[in-house]
N, C-alpha and C. Protein backbone atom coordinates (compact mmCIF):
# COMPACT_ATOMS: atom_id res chain seq x y z
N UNK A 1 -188.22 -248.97 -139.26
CA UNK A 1 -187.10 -249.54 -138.52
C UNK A 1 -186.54 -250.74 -139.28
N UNK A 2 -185.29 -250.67 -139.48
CA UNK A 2 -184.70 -252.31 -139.87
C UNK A 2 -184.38 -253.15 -139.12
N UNK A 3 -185.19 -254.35 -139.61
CA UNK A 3 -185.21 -255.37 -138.66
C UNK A 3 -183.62 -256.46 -139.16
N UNK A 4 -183.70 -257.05 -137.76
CA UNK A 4 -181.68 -257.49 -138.19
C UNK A 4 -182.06 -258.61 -137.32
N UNK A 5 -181.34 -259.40 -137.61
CA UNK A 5 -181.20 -260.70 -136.58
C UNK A 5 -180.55 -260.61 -135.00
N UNK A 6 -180.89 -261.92 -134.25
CA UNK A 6 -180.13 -261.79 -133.05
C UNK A 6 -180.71 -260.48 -132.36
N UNK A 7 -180.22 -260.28 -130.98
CA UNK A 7 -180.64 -259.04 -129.83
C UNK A 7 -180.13 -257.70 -130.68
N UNK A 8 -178.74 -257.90 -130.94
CA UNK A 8 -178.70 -256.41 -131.74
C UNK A 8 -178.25 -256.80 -133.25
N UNK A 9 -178.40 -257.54 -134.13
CA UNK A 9 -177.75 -257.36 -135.63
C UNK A 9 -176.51 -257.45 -135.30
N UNK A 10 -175.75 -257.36 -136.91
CA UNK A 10 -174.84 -257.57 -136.76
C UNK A 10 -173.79 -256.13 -137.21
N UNK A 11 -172.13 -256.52 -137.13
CA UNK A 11 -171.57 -255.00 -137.33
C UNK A 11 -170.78 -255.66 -138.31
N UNK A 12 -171.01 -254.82 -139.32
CA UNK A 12 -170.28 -254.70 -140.40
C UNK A 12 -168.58 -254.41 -140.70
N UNK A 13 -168.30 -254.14 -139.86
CA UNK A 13 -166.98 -253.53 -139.39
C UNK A 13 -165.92 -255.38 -139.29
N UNK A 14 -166.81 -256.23 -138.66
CA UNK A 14 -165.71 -257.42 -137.89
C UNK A 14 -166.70 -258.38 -138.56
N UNK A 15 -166.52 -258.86 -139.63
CA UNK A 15 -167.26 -260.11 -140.36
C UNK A 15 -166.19 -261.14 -141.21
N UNK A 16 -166.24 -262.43 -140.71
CA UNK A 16 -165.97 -263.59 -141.49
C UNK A 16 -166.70 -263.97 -142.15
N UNK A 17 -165.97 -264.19 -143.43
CA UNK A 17 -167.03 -264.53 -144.59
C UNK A 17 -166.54 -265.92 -145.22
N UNK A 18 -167.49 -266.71 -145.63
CA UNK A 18 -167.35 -267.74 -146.19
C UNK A 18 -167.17 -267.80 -148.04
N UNK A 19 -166.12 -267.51 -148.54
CA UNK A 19 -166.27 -267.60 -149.56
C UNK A 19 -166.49 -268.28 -150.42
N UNK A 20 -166.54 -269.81 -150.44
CA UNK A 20 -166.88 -270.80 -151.24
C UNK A 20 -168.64 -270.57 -151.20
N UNK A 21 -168.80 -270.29 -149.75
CA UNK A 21 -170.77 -270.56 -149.56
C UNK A 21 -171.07 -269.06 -150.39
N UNK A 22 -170.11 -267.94 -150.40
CA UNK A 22 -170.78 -266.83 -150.79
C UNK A 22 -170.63 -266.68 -151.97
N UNK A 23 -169.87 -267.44 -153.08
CA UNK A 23 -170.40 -267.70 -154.14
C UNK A 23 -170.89 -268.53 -154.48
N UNK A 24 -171.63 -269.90 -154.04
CA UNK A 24 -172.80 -270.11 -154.68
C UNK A 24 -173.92 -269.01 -154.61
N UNK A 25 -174.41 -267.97 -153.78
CA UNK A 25 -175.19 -267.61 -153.70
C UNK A 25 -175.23 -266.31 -154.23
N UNK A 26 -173.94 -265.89 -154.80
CA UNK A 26 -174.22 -264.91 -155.24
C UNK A 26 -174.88 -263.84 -156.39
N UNK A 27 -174.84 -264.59 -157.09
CA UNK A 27 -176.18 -264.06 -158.67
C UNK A 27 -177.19 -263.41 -157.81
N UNK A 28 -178.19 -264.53 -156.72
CA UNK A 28 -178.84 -263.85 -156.34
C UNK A 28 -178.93 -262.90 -155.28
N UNK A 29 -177.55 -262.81 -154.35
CA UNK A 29 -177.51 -262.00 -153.55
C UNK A 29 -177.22 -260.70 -153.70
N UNK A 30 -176.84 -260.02 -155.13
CA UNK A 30 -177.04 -258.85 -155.21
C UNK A 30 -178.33 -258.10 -155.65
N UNK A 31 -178.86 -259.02 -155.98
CA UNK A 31 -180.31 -258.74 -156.48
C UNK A 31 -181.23 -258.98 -155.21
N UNK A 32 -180.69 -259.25 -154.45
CA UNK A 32 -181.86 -259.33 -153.19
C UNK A 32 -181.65 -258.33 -152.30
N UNK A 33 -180.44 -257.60 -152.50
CA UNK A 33 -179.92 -256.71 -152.18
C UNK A 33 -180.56 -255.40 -152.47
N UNK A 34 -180.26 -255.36 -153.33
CA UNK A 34 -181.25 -254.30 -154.11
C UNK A 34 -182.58 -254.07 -154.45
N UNK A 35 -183.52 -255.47 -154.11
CA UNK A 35 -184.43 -255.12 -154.24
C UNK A 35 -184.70 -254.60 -152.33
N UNK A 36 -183.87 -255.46 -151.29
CA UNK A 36 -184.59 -254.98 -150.47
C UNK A 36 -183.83 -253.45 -149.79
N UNK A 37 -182.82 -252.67 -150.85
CA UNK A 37 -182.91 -251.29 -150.78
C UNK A 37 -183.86 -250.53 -150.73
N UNK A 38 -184.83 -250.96 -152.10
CA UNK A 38 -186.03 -250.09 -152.21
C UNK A 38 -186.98 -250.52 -151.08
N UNK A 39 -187.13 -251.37 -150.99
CA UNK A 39 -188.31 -251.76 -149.93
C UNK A 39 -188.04 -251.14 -148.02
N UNK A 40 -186.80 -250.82 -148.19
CA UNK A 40 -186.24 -249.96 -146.57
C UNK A 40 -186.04 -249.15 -147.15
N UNK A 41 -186.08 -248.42 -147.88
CA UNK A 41 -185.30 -246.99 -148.69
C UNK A 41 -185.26 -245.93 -147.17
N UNK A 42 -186.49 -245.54 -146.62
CA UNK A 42 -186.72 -244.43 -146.04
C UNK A 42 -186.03 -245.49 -144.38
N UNK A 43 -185.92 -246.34 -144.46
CA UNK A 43 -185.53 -246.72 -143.03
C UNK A 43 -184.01 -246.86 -142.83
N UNK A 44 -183.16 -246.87 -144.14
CA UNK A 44 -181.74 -247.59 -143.85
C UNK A 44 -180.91 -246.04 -143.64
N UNK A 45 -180.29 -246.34 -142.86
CA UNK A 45 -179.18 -245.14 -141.96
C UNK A 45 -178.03 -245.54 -142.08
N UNK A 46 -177.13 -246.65 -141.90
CA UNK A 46 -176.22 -247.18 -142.28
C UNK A 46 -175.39 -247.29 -143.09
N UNK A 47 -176.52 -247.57 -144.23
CA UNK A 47 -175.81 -247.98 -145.52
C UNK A 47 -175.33 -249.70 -145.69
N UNK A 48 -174.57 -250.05 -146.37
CA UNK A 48 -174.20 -251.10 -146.06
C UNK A 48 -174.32 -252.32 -145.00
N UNK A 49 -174.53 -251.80 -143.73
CA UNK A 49 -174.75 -252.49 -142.64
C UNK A 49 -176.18 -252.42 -142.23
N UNK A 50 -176.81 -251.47 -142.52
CA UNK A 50 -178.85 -251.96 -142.24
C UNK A 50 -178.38 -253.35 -143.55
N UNK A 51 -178.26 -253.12 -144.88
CA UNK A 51 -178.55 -253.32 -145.99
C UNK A 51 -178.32 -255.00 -145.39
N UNK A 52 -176.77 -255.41 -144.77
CA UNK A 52 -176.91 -256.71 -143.91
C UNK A 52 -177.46 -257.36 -143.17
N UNK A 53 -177.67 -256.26 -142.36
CA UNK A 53 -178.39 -256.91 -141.40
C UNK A 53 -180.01 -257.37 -141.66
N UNK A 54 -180.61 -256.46 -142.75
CA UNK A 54 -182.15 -256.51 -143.17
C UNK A 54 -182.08 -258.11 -144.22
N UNK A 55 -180.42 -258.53 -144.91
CA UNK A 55 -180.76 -259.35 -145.27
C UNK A 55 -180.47 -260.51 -144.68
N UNK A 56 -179.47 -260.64 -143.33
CA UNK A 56 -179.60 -261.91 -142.45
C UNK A 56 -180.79 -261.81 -141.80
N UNK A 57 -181.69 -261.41 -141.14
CA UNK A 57 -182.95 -260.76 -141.10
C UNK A 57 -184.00 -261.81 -141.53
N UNK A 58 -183.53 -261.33 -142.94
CA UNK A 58 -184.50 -262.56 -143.96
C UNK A 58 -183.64 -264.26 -144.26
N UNK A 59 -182.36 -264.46 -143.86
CA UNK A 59 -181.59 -265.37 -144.05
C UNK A 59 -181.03 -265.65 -142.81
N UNK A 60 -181.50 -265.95 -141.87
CA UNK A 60 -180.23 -266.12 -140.63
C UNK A 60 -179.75 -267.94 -140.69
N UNK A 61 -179.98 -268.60 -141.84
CA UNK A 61 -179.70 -269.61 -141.69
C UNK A 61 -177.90 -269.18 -142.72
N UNK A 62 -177.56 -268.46 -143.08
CA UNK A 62 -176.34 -267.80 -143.31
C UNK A 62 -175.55 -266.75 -142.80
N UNK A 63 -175.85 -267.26 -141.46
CA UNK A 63 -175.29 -266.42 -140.17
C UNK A 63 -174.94 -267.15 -139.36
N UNK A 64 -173.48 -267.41 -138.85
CA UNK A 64 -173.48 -267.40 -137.48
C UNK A 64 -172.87 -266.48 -136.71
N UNK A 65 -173.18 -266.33 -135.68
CA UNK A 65 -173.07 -264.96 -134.71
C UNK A 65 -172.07 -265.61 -133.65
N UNK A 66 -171.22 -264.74 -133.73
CA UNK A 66 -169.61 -265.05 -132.64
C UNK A 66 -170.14 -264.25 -131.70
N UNK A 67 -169.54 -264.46 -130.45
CA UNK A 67 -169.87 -263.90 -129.32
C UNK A 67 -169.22 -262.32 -129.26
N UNK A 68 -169.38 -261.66 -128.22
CA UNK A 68 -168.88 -260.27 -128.29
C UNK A 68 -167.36 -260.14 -128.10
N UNK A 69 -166.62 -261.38 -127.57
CA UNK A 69 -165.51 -261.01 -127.40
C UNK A 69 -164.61 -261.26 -128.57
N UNK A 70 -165.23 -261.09 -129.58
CA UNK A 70 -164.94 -261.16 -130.92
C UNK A 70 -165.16 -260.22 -131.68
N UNK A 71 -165.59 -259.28 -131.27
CA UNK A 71 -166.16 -258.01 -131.43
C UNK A 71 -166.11 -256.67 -130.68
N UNK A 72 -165.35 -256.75 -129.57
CA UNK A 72 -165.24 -256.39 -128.31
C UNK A 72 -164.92 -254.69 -128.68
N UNK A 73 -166.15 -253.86 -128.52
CA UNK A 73 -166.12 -252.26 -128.64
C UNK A 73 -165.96 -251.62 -127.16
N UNK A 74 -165.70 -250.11 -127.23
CA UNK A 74 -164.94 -249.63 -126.11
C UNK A 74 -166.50 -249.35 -125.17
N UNK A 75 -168.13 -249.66 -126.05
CA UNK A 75 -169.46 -249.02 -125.37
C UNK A 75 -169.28 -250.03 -124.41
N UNK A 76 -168.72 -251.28 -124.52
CA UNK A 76 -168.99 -252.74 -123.68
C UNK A 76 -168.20 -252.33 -122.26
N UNK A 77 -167.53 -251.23 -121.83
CA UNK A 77 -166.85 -251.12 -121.01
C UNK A 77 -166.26 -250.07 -120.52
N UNK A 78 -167.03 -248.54 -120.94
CA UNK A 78 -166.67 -247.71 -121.31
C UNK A 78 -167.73 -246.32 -120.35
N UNK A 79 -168.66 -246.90 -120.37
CA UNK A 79 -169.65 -246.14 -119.72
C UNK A 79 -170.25 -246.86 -118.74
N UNK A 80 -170.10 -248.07 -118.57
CA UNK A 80 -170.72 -248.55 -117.24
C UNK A 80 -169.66 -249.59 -116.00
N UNK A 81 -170.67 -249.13 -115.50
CA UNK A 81 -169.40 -249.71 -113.99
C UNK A 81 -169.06 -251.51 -114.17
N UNK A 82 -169.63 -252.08 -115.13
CA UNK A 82 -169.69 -253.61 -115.26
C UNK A 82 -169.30 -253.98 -116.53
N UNK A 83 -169.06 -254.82 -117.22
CA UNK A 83 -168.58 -255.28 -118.35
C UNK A 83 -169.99 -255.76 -119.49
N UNK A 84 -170.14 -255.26 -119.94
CA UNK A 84 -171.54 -255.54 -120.83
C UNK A 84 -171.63 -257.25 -121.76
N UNK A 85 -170.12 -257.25 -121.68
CA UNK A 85 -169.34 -258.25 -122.72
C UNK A 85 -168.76 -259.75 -121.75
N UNK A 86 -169.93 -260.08 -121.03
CA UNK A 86 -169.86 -261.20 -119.75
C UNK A 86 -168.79 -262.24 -120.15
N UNK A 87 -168.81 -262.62 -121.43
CA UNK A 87 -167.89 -263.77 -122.42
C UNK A 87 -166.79 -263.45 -122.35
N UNK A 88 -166.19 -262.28 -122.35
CA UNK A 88 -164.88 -261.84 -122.05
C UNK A 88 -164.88 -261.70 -120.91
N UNK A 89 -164.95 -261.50 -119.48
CA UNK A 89 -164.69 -262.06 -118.54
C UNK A 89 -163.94 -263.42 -117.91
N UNK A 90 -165.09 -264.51 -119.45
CA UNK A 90 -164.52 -265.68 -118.75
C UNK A 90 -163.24 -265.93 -119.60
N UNK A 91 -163.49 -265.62 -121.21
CA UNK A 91 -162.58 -266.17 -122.07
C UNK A 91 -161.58 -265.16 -122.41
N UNK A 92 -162.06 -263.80 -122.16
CA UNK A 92 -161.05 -262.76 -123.04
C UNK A 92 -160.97 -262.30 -123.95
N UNK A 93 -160.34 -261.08 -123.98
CA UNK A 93 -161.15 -260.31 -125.34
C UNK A 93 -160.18 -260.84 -126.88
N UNK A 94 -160.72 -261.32 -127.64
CA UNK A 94 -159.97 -261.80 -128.66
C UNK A 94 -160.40 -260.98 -130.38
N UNK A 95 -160.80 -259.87 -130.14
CA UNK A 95 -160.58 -258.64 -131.00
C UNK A 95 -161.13 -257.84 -130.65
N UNK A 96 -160.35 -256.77 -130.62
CA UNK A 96 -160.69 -254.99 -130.53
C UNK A 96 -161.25 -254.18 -131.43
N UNK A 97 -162.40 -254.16 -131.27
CA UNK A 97 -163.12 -253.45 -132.72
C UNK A 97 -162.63 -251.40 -132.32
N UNK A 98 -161.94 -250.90 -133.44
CA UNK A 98 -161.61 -249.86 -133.38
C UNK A 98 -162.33 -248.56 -133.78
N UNK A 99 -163.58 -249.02 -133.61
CA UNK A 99 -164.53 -248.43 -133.94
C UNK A 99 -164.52 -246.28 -133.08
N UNK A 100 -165.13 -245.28 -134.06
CA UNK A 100 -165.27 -244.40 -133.19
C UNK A 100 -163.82 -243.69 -132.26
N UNK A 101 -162.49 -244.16 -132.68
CA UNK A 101 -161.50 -243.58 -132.61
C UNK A 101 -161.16 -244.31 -131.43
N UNK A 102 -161.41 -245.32 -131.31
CA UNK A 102 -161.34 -246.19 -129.75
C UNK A 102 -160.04 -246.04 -129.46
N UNK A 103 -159.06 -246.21 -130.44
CA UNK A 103 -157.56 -246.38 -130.29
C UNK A 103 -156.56 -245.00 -129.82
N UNK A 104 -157.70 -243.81 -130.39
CA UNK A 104 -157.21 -242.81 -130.05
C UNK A 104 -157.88 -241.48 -129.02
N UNK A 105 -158.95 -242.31 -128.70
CA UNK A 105 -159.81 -241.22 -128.06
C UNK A 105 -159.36 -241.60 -126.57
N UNK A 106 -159.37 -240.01 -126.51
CA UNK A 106 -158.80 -239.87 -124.98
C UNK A 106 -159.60 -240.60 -123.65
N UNK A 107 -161.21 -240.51 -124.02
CA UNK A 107 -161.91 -240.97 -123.07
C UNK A 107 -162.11 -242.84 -122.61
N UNK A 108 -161.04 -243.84 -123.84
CA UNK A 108 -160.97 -245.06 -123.51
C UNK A 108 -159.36 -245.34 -123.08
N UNK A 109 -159.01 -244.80 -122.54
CA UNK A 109 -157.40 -245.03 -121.86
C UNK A 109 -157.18 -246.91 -121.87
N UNK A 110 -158.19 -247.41 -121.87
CA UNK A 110 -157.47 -249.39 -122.00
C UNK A 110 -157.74 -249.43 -123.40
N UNK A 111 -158.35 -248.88 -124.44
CA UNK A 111 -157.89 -249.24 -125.76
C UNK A 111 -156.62 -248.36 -126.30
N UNK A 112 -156.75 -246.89 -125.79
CA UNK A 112 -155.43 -246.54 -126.10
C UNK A 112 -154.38 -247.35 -125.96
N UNK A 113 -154.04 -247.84 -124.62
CA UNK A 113 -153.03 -248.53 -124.01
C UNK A 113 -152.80 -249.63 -124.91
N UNK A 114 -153.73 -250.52 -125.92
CA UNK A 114 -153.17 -251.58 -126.94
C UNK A 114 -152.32 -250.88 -127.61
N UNK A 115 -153.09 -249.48 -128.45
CA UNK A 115 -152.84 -248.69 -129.43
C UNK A 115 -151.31 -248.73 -129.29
C-alpha cells in the first residue's frame, strides 16, 4: 500500500506549486523520486500521483494541504445525501475539480450546470 500524507493524500490533478522552494530542491528531488519508484514498484497504481504522495509521505514539511473546497470533486456530493466537503458549506466551493467527466457526465447535473 502507499502511504501518503494527511486522511487521504493528495490529488495530483489541483496542485500549487512553489517554484522558487521547488528549485532549491530539485537535484535531489528527482532522484528521490526514483529511487522511491523502485522501493513501491509493485504498490504504485497511479503513477505520478502514488509517486507524490509516497514522497510528501516522507516530506510533509513541503506540503501544505488546502481544504476540500479547493478541490471540490463531484464523490463529495454526488452519492450521499450530505455534503462530505463540510468547508464548503460554510465558505464555498472555490474550485471544481473535473475529474471523471464531472462536467459532462450525465449522473452530476450541478457540475454539468457550471459546464
Amino acid at each position: 500500500k502507499v502511504p501518503f500524507p494527511g486522511d487521504s493524500g493528495v490529488n495530483a490533478g489541483v496542485m500549487l506549486l512553489d517554484f522558487a522552494r521547488a528549485r532549491q530542491i530539485f537535484p535531489y528531488f528527482l532522484q528521490q523520486l526514483a529511487s522511491l519508484a523502485v522501493l513501491y514498484e509493485e504498490d504504485i497504481v497511479y503513477g505520478d500521483q502514488d509517486l507524490l504522495n509516497i514522497y510528501l509521505h516522507h516530506n510533509k514539511d513541503q506540503l501544505h494541504m488546502l481544504d476540500c473546497n479547493w478541490n471540490y470533486r463531484k464523490g463529495a456530493c454526488q452519492y450521499v445525501e450530505e455534503n462530505k466537503c463540510q468547508v464548503a458549506n460554510k465558505s464555498g466551493i472555490f474550485l471544481l475539480h473535473g475529474a471523471g467527466h464531472a462536467f459532462t457526465d450525465h449522473r452530476a447535473p450541478m457540475f454539468r450546470a457550471v459546464y
